[in-house]
Protein backbone atom coordinates (compact mmCIF):
# COMPACT_ATOMS: atom_id res chain seq x y z
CA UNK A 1 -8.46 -12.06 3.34
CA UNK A 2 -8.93 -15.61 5.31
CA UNK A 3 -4.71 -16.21 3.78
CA UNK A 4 -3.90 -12.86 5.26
CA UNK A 5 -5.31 -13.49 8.79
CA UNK A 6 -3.68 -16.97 9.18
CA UNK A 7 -0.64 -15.37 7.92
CA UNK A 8 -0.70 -12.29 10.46
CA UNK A 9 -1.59 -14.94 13.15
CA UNK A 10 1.03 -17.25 12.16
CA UNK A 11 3.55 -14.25 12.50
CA UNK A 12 2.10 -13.06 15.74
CA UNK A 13 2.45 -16.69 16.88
CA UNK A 14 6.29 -17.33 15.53
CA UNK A 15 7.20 -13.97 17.44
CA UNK A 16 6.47 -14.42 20.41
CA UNK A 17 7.87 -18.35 20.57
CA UNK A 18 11.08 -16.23 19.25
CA UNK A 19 11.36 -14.61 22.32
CA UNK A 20 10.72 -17.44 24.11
CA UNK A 21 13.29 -19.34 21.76
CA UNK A 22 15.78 -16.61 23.04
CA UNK A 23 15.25 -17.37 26.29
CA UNK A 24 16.13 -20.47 26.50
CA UNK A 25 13.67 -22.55 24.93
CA UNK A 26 15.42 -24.78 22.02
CA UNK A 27 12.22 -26.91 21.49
CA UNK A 28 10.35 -24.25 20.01
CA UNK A 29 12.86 -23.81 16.83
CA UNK A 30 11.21 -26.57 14.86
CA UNK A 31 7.50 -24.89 15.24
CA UNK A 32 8.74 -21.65 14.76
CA UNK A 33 10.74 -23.22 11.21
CA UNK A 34 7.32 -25.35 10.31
CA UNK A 35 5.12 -21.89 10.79
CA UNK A 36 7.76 -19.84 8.41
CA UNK A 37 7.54 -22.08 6.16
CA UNK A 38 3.28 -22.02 6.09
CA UNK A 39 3.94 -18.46 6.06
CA UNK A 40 6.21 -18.73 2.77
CA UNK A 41 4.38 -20.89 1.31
CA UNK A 42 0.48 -18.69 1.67
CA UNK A 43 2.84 -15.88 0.16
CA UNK A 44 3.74 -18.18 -2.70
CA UNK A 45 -0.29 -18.58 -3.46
CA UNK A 46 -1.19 -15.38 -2.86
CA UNK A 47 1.43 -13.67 -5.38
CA UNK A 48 0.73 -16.55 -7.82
CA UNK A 49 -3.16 -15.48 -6.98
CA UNK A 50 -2.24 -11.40 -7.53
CA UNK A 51 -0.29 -12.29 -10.63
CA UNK A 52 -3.16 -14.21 -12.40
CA UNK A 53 -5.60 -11.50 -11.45
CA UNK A 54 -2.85 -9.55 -13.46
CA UNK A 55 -2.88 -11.85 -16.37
CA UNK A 56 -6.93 -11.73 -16.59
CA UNK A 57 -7.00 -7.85 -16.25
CA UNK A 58 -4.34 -7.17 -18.92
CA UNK A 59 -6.05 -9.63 -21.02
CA UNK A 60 -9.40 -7.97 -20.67
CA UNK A 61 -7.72 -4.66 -22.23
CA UNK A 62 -7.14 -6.73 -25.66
CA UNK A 63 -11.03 -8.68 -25.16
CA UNK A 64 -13.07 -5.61 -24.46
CA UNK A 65 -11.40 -2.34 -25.38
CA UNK A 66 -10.38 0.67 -23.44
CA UNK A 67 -13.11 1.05 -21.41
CA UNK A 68 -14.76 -2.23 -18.96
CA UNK A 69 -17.88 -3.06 -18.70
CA UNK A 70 -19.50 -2.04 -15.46
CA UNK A 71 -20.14 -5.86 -14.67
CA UNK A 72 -16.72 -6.44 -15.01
CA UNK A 73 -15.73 -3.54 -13.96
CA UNK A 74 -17.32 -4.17 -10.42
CA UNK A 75 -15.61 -7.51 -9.29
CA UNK A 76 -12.23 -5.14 -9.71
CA UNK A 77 -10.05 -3.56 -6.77
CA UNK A 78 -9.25 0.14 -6.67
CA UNK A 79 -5.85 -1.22 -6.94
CA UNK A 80 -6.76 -3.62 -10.34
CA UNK A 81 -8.81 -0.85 -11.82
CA UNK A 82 -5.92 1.81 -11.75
CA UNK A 83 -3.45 -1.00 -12.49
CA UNK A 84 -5.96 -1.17 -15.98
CA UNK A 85 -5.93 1.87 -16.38
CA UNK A 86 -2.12 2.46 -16.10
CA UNK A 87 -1.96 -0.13 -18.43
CA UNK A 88 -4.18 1.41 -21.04
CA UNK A 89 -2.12 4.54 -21.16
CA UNK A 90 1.04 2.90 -21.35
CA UNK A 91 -0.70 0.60 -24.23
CA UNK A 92 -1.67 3.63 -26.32
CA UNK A 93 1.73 5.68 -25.98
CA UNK A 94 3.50 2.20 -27.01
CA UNK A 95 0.73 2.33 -30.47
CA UNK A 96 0.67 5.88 -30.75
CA UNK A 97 4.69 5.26 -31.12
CA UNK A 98 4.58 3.09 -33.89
CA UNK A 99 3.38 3.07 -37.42
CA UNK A 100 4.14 6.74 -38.47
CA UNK A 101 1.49 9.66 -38.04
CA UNK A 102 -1.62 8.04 -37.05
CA UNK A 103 -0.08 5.46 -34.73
CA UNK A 104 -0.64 1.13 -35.34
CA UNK A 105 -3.95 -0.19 -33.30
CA UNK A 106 -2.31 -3.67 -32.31
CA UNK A 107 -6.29 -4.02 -30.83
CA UNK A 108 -7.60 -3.82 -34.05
CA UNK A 109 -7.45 -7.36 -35.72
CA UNK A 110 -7.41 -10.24 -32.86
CA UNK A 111 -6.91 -12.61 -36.25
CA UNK A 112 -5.55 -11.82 -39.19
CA UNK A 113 -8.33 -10.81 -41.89
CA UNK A 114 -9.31 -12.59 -44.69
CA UNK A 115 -11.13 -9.52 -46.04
CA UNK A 116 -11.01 -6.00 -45.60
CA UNK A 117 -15.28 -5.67 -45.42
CA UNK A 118 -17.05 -8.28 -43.38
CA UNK A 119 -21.17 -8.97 -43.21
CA UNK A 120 -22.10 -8.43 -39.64
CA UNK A 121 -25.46 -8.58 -37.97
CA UNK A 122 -26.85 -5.96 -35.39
CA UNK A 123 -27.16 -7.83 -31.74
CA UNK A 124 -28.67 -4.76 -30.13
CA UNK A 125 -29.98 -1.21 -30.84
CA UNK A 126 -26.62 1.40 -31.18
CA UNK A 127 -27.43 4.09 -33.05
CA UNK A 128 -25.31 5.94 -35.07
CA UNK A 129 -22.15 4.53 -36.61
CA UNK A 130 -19.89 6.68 -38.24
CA UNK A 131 -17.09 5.03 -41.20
CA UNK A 132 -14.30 6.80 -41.84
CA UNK A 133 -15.44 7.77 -45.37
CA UNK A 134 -18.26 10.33 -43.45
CA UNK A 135 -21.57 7.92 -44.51
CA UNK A 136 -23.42 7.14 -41.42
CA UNK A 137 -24.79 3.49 -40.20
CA UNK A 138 -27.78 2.90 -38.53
CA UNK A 139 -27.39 0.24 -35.79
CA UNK A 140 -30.61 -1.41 -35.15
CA UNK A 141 -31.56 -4.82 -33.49
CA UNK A 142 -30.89 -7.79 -36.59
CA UNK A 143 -30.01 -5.37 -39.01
CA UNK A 144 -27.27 -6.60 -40.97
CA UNK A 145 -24.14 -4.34 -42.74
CA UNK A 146 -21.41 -4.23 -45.00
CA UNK A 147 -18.73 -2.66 -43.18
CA UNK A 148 -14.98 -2.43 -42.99
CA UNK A 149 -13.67 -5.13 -40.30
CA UNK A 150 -11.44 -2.77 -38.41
CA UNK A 151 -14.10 -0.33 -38.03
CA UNK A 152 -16.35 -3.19 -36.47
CA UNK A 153 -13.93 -5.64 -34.38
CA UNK A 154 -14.17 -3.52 -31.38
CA UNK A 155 -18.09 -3.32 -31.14
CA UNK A 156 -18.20 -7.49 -32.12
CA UNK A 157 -16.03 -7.89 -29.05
CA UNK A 158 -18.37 -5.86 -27.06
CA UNK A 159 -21.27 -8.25 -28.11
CA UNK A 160 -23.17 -4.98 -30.05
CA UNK A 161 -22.33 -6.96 -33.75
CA UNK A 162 -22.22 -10.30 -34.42
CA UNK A 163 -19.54 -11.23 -37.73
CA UNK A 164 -22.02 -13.22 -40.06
CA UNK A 165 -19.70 -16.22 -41.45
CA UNK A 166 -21.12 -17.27 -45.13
């Protein structure tokens, strides 16, 4: 915001030594070339600023899933929040176009697995975990589990289960 109001001042500034300039006044050209250039240059850092913001938020789709955190979720702009969610939809058309019938989850694995059933450990009270063979899981605090790695990466990156390495 602080960028934005020296810019607009700067502008405000440069046009009115313009119309000077126009009038007659030659020595103004050099301030009114040294203040475009400030101007160019806080529109350089705030693009390179808007773009990394852009980076983060697409990155935070792979991290944390399809839906934020509201902590996260918080510190975002109407703008970044649609720009996620924009991004989601465009994400799942994209996986929902690949692989055949049921679509590829690209989320699902952020490294390749070494096994298909991983030992993980129960950070905080869940509930209810449905696999995809129809048994049920109870997810209690330091419980530990059996259970198919692609069924469990998403709730490991939420910080619910913790992947027990042997």
């Amino acid at each position: 915001r602080q960028a934005l109001e020296e810019m607009r001042t700067l502008y405000e500034r440069n046009q009115a030594d313009v119309s000077e300039a126009k009038s007659g006044r030659t020595d103004l050209i050099f301030l009114i070339r040294f203040r475009h250039c400030c101007l160019l240059r806080n529109q350089r850092c705030l693009l390179a600023y808007l773009y990394d913001r852009l980076l983060r938020i697409r990155a935070l789709r792979w991290e944390y899933g399809s839906i934020l955190p509201n902590t996260i979720q918080f510190h975002m702009s109407a703008e970044e929040v649609e720009w996620f969610n924009r991004y989601k939809k465009s994400l799942a058309t994209y996986m929902r176009s690949v692989g055949g019938e049921e679509g590829l989850d690209l989320t699902q694995d952020i490294k390749p697995p070494k096994s298909l059933y991983i030992e993980v450990r129960c950070l905080r009270d869940y509930g209810e975990f449905e696999i995809d063979d129809g048994t049920t899981v109870l997810l209690k605090k330091n419980s530990q589990h059996y259970l198919p790695r692609w069924k469990c990466e998403q709730l490991i990156r939420q910080g619910i289960l913790e992947h027990i390495l042997l």
